[in-house]
Every structure is written in structure tokens, then in C-alpha cells.
PDB file of N, CA and C in Angstrom:
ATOM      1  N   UNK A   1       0.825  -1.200   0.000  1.00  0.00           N
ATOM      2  CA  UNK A   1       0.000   0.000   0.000  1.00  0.00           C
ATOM      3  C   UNK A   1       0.868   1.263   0.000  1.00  0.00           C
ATOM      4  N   UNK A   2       2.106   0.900   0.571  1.00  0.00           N
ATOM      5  CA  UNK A   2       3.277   2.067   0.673  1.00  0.00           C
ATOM      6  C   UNK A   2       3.674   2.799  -0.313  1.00  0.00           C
ATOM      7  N   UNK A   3       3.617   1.938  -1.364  1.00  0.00           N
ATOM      8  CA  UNK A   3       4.224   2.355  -2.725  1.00  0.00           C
ATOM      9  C   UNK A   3       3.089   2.729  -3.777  1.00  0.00           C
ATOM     10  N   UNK A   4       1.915   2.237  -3.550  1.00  0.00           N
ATOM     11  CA  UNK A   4       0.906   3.019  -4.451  1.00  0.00           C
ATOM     12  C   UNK A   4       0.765   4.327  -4.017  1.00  0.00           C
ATOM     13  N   UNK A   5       0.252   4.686  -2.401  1.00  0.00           N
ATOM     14  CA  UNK A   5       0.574   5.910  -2.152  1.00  0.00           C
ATOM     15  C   UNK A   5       1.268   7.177  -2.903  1.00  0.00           C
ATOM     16  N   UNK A   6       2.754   6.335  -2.470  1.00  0.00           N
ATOM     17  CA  UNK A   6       4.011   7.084  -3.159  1.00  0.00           C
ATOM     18  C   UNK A   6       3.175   7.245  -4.518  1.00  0.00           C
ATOM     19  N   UNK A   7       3.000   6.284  -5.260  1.00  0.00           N
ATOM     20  CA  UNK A   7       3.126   6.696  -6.616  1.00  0.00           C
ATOM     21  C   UNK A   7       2.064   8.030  -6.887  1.00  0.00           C
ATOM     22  N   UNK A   8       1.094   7.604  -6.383  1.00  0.00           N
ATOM     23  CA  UNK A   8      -0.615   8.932  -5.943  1.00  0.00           C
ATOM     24  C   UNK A   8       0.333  10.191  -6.189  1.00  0.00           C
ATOM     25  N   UNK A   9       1.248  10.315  -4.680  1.00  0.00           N
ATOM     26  CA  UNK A   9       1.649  11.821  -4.186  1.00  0.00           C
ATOM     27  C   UNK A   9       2.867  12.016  -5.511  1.00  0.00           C
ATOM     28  N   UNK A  10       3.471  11.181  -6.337  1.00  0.00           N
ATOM     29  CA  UNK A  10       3.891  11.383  -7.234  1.00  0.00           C
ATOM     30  C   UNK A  10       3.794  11.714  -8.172  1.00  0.00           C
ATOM     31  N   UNK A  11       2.731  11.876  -9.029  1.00  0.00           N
ATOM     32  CA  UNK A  11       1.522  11.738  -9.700  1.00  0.00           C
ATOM     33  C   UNK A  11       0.704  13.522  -9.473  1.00  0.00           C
ATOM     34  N   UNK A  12       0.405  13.529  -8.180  1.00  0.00           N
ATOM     35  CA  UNK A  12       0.203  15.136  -8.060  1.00  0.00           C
ATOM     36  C   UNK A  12       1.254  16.029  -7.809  1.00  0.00           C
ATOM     37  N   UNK A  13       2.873  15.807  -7.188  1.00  0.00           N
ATOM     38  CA  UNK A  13       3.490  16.584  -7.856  1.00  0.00           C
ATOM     39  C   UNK A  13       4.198  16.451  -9.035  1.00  0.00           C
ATOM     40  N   UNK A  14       3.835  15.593 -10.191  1.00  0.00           N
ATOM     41  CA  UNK A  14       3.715  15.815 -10.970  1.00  0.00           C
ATOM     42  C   UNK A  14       3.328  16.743 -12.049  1.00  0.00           C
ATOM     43  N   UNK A  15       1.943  16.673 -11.490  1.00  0.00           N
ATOM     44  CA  UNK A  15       0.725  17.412 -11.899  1.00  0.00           C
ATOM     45  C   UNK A  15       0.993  19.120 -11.970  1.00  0.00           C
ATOM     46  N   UNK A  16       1.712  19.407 -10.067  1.00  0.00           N
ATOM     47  CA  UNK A  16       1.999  20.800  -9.952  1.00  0.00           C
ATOM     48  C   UNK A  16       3.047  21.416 -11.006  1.00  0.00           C
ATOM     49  N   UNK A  17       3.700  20.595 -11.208  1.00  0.00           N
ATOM     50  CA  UNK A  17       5.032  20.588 -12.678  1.00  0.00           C
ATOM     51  C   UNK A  17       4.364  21.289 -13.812  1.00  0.00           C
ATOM     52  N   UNK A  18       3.223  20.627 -14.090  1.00  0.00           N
ATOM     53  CA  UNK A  18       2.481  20.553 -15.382  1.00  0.00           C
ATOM     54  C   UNK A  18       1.914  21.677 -15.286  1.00  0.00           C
ATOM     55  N   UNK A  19       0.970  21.950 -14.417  1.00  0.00           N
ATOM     56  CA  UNK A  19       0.205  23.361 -14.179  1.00  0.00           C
ATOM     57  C   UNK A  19       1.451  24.511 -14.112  1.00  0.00           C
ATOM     58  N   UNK A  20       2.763  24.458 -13.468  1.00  0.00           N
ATOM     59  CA  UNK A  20       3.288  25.529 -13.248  1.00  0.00           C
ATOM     60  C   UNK A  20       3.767  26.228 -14.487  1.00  0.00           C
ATOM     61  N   UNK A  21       4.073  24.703 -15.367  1.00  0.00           N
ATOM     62  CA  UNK A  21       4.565  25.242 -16.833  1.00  0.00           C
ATOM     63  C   UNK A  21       3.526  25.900 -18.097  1.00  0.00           C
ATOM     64  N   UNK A  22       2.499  26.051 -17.494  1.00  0.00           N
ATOM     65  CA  UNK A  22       0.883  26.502 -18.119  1.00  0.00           C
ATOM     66  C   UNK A  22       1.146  28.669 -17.505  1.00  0.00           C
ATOM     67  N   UNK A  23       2.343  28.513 -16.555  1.00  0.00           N
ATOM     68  CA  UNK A  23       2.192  29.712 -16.046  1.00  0.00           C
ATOM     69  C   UNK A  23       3.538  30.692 -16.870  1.00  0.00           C
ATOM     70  N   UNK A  24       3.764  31.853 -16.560  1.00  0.00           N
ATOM     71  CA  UNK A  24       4.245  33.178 -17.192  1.00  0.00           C
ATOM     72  C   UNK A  24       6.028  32.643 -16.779  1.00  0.00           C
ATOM     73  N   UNK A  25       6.106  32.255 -15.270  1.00  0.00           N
ATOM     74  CA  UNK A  25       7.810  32.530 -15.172  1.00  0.00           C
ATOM     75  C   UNK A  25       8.269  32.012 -15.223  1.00  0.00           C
ATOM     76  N   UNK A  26       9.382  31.798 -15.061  1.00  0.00           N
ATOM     77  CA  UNK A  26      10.624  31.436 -15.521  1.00  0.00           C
ATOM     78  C   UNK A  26      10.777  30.135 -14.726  1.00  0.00           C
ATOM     79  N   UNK A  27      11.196  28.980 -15.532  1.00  0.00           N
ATOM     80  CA  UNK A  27      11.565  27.791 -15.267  1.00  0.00           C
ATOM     81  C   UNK A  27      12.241  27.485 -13.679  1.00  0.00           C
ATOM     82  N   UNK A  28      13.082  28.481 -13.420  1.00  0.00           N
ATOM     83  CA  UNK A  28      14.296  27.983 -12.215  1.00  0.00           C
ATOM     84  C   UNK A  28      13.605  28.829 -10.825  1.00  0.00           C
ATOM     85  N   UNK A  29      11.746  29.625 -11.371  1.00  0.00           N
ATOM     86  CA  UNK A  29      11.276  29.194  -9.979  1.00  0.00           C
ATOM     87  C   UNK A  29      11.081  28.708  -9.107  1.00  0.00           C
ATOM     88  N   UNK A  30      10.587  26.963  -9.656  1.00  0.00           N
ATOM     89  CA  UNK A  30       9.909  25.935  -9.240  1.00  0.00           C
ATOM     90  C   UNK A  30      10.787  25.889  -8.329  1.00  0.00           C
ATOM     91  N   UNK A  31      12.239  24.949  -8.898  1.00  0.00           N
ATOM     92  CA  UNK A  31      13.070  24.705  -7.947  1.00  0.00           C
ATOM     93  C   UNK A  31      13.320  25.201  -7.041  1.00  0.00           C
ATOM     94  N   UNK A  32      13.450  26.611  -7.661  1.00  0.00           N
ATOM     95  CA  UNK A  32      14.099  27.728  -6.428  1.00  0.00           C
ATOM     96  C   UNK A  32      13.874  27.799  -5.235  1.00  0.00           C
ATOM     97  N   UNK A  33      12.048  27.714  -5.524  1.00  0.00           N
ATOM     98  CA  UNK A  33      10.859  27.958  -3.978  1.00  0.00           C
ATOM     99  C   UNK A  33      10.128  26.826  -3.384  1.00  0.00           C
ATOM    100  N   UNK A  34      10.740  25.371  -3.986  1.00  0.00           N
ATOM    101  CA  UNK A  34       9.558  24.541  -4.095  1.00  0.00           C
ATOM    102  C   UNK A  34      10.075  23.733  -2.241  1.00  0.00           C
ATOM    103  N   UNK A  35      10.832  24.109  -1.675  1.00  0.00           N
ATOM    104  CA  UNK A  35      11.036  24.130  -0.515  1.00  0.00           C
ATOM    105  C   UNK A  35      10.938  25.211   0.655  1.00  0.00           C
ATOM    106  N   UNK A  36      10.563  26.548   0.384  1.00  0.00           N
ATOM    107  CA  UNK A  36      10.089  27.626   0.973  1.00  0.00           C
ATOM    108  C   UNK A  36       9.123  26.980   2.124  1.00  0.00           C
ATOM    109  N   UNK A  37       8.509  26.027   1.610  1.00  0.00           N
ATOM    110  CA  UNK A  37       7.204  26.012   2.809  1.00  0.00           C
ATOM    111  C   UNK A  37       7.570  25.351   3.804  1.00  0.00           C
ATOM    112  N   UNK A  38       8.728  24.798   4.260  1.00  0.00           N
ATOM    113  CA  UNK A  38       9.481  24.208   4.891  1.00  0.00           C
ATOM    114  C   UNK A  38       9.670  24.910   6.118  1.00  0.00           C
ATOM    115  N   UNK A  39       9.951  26.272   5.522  1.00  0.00           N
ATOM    116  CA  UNK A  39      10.308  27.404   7.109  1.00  0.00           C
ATOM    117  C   UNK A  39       9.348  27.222   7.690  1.00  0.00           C
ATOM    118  N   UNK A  40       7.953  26.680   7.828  1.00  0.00           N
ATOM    119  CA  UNK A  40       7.145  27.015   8.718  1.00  0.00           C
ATOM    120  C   UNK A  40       7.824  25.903   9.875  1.00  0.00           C
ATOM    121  N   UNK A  41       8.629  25.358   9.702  1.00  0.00           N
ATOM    122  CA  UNK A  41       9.464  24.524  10.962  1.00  0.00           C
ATOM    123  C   UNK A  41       9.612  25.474  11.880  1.00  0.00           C
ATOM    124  N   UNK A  42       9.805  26.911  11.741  1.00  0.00           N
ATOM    125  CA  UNK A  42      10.621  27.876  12.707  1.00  0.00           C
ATOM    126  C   UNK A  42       8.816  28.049  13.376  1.00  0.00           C
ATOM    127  N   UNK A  43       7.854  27.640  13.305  1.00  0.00           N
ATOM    128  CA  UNK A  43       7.240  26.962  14.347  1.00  0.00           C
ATOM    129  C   UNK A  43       7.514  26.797  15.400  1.00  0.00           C
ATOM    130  N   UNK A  44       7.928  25.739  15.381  1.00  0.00           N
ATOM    131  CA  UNK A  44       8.341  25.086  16.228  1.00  0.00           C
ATOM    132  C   UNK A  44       9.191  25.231  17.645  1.00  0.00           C
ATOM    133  N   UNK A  45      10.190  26.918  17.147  1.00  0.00           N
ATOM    134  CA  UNK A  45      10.360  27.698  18.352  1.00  0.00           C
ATOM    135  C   UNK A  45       9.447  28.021  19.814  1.00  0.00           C
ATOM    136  N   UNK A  46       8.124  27.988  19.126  1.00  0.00           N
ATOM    137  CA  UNK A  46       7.130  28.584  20.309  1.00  0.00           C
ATOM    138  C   UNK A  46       6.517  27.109  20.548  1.00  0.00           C
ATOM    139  N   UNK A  47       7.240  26.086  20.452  1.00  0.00           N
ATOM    140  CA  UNK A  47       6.939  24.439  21.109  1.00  0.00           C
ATOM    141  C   UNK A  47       5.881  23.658  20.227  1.00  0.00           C
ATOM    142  N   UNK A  48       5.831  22.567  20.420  1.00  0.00           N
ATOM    143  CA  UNK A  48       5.802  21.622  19.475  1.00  0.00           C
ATOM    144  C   UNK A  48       3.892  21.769  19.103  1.00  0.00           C
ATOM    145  N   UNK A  49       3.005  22.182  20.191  1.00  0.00           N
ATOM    146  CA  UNK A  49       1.899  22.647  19.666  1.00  0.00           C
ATOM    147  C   UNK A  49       1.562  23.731  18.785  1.00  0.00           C
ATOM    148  N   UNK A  50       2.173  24.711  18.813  1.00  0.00           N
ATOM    149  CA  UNK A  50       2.196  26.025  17.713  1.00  0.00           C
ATOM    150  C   UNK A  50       3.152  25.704  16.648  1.00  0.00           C
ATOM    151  N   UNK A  51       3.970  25.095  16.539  1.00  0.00           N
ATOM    152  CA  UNK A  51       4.881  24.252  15.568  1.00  0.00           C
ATOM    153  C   UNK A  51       4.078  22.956  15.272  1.00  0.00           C
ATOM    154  N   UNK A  52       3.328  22.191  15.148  1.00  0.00           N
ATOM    155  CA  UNK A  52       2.450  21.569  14.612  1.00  0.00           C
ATOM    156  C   UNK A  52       1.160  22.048  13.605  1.00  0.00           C
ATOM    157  N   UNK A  53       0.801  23.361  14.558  1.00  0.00           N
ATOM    158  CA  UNK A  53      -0.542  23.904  13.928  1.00  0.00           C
ATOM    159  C   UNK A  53       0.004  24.987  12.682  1.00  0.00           C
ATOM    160  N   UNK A  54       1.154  25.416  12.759  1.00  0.00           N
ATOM    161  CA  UNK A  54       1.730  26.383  11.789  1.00  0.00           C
ATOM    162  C   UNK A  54       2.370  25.455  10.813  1.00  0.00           C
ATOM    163  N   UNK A  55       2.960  24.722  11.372  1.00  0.00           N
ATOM    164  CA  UNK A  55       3.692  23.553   9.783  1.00  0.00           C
ATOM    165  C   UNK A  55       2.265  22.801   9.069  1.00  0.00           C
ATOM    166  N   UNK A  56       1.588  22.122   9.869  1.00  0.00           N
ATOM    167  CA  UNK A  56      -0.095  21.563   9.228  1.00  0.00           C
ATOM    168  C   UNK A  56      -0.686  22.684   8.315  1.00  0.00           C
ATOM    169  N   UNK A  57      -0.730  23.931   8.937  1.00  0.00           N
ATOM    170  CA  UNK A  57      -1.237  24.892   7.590  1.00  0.00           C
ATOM    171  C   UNK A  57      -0.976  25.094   6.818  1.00  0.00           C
ATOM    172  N   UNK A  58       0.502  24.985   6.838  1.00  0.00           N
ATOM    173  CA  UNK A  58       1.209  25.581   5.632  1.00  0.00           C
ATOM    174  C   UNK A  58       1.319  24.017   4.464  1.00  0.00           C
ATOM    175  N   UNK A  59       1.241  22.925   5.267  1.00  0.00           N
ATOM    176  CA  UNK A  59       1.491  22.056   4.548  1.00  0.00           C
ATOM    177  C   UNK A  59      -0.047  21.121   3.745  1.00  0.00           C
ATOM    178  N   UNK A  60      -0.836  22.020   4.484  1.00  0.00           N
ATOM    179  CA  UNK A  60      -2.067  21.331   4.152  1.00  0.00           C
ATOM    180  C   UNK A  60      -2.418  21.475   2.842  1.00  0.00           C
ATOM    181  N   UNK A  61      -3.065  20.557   2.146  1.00  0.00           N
ATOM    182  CA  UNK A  61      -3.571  20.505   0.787  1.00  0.00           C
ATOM    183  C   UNK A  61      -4.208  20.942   0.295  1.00  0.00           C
ATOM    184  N   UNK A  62      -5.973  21.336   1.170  1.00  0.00           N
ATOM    185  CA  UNK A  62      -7.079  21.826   1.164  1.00  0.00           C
ATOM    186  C   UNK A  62      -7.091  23.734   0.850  1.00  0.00           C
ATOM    187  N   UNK A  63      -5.704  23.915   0.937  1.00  0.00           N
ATOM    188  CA  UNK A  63      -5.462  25.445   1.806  1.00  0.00           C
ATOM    189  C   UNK A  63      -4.691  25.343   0.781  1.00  0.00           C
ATOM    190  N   UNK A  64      -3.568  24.684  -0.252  1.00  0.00           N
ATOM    191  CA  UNK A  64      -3.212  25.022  -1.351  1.00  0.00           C
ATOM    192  C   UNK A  64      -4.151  25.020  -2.546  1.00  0.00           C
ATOM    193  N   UNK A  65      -5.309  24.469  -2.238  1.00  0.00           N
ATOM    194  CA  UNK A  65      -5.847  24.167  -4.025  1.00  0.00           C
ATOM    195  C   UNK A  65      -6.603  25.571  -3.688  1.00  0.00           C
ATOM    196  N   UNK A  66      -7.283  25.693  -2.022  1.00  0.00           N
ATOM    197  CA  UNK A  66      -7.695  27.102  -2.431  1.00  0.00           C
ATOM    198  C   UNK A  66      -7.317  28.379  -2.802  1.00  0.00           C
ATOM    199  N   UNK A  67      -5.928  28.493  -2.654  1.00  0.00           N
ATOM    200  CA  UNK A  67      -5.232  29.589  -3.051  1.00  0.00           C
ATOM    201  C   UNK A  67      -4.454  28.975  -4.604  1.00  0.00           C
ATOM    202  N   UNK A  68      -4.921  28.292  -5.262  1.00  0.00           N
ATOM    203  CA  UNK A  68      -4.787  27.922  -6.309  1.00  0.00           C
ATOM    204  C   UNK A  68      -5.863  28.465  -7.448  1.00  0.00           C
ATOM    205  N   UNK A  69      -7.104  27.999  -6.793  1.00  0.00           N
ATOM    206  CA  UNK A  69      -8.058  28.500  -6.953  1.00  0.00           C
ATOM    207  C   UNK A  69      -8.500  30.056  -7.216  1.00  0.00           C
ATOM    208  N   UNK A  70      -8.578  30.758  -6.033  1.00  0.00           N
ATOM    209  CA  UNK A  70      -8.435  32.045  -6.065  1.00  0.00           C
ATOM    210  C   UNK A  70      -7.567  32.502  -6.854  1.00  0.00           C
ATOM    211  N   UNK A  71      -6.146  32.021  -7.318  1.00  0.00           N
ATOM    212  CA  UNK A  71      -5.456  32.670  -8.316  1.00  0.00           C
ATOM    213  C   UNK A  71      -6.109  32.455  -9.303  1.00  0.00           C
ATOM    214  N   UNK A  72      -6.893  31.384  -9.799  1.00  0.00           N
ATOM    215  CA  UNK A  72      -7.832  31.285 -11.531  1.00  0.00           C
ATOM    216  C   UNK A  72      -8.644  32.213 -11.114  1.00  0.00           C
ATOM    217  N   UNK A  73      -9.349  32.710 -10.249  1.00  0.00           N
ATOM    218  CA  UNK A  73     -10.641  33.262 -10.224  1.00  0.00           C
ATOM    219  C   UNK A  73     -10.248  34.587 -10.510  1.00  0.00           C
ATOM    220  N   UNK A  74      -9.369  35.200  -9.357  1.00  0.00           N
ATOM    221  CA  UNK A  74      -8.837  36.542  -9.896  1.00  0.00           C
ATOM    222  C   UNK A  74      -7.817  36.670 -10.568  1.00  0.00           C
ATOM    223  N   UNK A  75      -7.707  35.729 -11.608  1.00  0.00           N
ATOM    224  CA  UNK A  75      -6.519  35.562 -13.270  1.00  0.00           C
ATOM    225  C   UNK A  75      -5.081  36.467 -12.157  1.00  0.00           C
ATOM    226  N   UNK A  76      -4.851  35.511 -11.001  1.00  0.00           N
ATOM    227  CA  UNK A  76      -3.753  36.303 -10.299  1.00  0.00           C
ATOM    228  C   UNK A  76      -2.464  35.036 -10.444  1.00  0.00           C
ATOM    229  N   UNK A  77      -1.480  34.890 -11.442  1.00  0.00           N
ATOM    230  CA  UNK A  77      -0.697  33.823 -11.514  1.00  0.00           C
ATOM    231  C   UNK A  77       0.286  33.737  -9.788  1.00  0.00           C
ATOM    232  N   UNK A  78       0.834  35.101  -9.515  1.00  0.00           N
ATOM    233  CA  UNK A  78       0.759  34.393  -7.747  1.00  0.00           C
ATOM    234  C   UNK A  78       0.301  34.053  -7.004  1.00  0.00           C
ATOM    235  N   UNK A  79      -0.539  33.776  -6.763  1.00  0.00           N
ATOM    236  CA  UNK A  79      -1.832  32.959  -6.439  1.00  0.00           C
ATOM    237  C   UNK A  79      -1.459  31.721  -6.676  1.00  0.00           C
ATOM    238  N   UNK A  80      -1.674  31.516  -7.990  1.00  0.00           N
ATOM    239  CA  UNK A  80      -2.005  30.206  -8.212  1.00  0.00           C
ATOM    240  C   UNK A  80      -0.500  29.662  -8.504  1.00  0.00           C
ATOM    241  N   UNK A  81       0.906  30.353  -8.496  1.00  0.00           N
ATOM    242  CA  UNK A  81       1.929  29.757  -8.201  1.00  0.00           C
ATOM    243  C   UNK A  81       2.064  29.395  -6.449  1.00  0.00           C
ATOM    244  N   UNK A  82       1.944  29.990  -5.990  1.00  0.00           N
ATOM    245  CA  UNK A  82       1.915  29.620  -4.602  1.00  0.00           C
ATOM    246  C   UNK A  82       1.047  28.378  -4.194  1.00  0.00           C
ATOM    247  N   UNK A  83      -0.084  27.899  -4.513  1.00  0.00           N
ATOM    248  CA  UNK A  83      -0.815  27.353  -4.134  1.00  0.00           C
ATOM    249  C   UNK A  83      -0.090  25.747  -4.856  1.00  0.00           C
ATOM    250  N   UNK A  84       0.864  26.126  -5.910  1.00  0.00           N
ATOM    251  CA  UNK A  84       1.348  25.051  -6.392  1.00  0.00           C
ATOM    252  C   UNK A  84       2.314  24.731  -5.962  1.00  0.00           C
ATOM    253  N   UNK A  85       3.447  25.812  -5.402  1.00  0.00           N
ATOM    254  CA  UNK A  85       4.650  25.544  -4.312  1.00  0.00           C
ATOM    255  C   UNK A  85       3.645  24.658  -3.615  1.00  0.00           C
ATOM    256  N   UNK A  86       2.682  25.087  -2.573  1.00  0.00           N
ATOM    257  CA  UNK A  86       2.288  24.520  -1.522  1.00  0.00           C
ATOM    258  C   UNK A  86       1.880  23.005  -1.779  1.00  0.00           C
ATOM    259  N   UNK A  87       0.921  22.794  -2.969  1.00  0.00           N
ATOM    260  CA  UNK A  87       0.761  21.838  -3.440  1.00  0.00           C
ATOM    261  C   UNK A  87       1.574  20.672  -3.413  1.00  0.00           C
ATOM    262  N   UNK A  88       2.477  21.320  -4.337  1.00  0.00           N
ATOM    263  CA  UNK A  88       3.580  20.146  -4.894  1.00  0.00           C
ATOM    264  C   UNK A  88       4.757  19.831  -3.261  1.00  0.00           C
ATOM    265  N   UNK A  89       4.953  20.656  -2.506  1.00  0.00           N
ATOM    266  CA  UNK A  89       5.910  20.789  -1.539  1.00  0.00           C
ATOM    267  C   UNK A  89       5.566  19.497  -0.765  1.00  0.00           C
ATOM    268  N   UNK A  90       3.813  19.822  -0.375  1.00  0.00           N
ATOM    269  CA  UNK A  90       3.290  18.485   0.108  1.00  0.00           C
ATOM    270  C   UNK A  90       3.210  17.478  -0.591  1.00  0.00           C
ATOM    271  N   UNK A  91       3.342  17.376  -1.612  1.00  0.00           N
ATOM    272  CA  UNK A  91       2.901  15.939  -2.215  1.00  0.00           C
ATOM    273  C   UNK A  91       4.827  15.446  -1.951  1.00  0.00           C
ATOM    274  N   UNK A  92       5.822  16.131  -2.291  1.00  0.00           N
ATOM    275  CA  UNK A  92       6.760  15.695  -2.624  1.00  0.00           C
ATOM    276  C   UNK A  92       7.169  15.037  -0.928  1.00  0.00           C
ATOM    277  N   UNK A  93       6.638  16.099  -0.258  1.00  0.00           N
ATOM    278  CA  UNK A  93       6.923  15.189   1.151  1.00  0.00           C
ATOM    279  C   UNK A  93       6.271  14.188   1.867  1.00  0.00           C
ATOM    280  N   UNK A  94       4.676  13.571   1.483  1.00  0.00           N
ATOM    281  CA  UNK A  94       4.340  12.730   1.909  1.00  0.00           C
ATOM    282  C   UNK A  94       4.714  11.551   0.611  1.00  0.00           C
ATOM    283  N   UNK A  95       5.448  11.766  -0.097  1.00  0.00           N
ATOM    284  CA  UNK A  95       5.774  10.750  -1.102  1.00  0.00           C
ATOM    285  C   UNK A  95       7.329  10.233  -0.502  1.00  0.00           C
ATOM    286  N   UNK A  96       7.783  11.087   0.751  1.00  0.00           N
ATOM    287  CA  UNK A  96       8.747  10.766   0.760  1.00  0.00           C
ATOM    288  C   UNK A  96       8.778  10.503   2.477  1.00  0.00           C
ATOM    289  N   UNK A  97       7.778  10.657   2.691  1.00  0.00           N
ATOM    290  CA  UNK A  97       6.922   9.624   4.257  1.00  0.00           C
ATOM    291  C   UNK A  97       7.094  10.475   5.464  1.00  0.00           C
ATOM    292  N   UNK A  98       6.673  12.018   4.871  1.00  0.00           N
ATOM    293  CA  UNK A  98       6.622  13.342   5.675  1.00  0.00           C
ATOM    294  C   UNK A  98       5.164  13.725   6.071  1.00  0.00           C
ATOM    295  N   UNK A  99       4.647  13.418   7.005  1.00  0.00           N
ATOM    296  CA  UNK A  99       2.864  13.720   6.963  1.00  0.00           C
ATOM    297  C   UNK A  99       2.736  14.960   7.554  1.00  0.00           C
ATOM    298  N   UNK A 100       1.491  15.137   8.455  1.00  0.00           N
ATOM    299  CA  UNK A 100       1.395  16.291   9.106  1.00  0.00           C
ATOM    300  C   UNK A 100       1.528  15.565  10.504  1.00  0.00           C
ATOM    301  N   UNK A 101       2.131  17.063  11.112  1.00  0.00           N
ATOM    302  CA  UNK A 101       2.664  16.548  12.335  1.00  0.00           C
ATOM    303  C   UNK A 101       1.564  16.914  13.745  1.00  0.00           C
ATOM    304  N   UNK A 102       1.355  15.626  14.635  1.00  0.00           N
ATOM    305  CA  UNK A 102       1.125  15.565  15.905  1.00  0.00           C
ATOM    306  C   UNK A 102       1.497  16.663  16.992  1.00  0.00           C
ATOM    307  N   UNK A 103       1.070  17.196  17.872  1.00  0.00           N
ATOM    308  CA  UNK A 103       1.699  17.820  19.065  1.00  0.00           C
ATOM    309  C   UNK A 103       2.359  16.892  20.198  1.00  0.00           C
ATOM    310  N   UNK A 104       2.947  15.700  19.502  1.00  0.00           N
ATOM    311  CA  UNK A 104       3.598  15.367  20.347  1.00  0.00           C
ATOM    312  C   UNK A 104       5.520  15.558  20.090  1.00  0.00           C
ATOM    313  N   UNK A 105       5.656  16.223  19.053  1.00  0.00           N
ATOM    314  CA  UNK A 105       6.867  16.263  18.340  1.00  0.00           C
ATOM    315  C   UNK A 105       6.910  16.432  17.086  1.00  0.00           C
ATOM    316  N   UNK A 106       8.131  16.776  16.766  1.00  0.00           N
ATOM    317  CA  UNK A 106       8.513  16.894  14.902  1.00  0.00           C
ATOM    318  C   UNK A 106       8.049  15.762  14.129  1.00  0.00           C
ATOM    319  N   UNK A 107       8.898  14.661  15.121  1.00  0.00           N
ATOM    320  CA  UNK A 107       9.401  13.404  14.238  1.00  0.00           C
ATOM    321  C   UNK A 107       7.633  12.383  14.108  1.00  0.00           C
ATOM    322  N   UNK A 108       6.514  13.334  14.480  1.00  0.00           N
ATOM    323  CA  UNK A 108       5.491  12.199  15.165  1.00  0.00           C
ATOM    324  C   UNK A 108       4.705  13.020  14.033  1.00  0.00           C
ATOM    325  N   UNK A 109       4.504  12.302  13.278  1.00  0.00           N
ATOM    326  CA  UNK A 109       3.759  12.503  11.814  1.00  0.00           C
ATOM    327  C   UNK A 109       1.899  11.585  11.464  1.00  0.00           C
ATOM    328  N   UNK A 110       0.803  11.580  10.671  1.00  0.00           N
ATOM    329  CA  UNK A 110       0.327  11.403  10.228  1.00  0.00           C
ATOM    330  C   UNK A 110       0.247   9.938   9.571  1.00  0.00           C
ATOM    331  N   UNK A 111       1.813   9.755   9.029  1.00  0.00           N
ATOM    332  CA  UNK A 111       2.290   8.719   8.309  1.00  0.00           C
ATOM    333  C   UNK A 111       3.190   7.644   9.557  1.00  0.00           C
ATOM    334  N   UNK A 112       3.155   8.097  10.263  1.00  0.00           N
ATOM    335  CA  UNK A 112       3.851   7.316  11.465  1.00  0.00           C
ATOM    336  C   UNK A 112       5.303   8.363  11.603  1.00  0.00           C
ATOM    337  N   UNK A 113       5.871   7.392  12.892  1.00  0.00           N
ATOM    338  CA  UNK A 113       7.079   8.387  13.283  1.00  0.00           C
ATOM    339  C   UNK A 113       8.458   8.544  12.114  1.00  0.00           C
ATOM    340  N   UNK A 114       8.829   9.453  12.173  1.00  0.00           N
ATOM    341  CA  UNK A 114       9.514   9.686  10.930  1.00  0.00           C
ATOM    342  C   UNK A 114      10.903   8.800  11.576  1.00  0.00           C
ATOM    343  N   UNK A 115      11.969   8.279  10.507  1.00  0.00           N
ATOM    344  CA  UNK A 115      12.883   7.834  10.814  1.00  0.00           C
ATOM    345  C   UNK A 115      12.679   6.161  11.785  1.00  0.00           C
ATOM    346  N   UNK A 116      11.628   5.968  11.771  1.00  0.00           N
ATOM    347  CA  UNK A 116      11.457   4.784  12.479  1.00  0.00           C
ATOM    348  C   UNK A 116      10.924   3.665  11.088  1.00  0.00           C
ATOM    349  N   UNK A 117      11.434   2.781  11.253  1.00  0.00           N
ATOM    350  CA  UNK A 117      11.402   1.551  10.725  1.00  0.00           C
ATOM    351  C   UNK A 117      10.683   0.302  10.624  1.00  0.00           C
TER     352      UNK A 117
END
């Protein structure tokens, strides 16, 4: 079941690839930013409950297609590049067995504990 998953979250950032290249800039965005959403780790300063609820937002899915969305609606391509950073950021990390995280810690994920076997 591990690996169909993978292939799913592979598959939609895929997808974010495809849509981004439908957009105006320049190729060596993607890469550039497609880890930006990552800082919401600095969360995690104000302890592992406000560092859970700030990394879950930023990493949530529901909260990228809508600001994906809103960029088609108001023809706003940052918008709807952002919503594809966010998009694709998550897919690339639960493809790579990064979920959303618990208030019991970093490492205590959605997908089970990270680094555990």
C-alpha cells in the first residue's frame, strides 16, 4: 500500500510541474521555492503545539488548491503559483513519508514516526 501511495503523491506533484509550466515565469522558480514552505518549521520555536498547527497549515492541501483557486478566479498567476509551491511541496513530502505533524513532536507525523522503521 506504501508504494501506491508514493506513486498517488507522485503523480500530483507531478501534476503541480504541469500546471506551473501553463504559467508566465521562468523555469528555475519551481526549484528555487519549491522548498520555501518548509520554514514554517521555525514553528516550532514557540513548542511543538504552535509548531504543529503552523507547519499543518502551511502544509495542508485543502489550503493550497484554495489559493490555487483564487489565483484562476482573480486571473492572479501568484496565487495560483503559490498554491502550487504549496501543493507540490506536500505531495513531494508525503511521497517521501513526511505527513502532518502531531503535538507530540517533529518526528510524530500522520504517516507514522519519521525515521522509524
Amino acid at each position: 500500500m506504501k508504494k501506491v501511495i508514493q506513486l498517488e503523491e507522485l503523480a500530483m506533484f507531478l501534476l503541480t510541474i504541469y500546471l506551473f509550466s501553463r504559467l508566465s515565469f521562468a523555469w528555475w522558480w519551481y526549484p528555487a521555492l519549491i522548498l520555501t514552505p518548509d520554514l514554517s518549521m521555525l514553528g516550532y520555536v514557540a513548542g511543538n503545539k504552535w509548531g504543529a498547527i503552523i507547519y499543518n497549515v502551511v502544509h495542508h492541501k485543502a489550503i493550497a488548491i484554495a489559493i490555487y483557486v483564487a489565483g484562476l478566479v482573480w486571473q492572479n498567476e501568484v496565487l495560483q503559483f503559490t498554491g502550487l509551491i504549496l501543493f507540490g511541496h506536500s505531495s513531494m513530502d508525503r511521497m517521501s513519508g513526511y505527513g502532518l505533524k502531531t503535538f507530540a513532536g517533529f518526528k510524530y507525523t500522520h504517516l507514522g514516526e519519521i525515521g522509524k522503521k
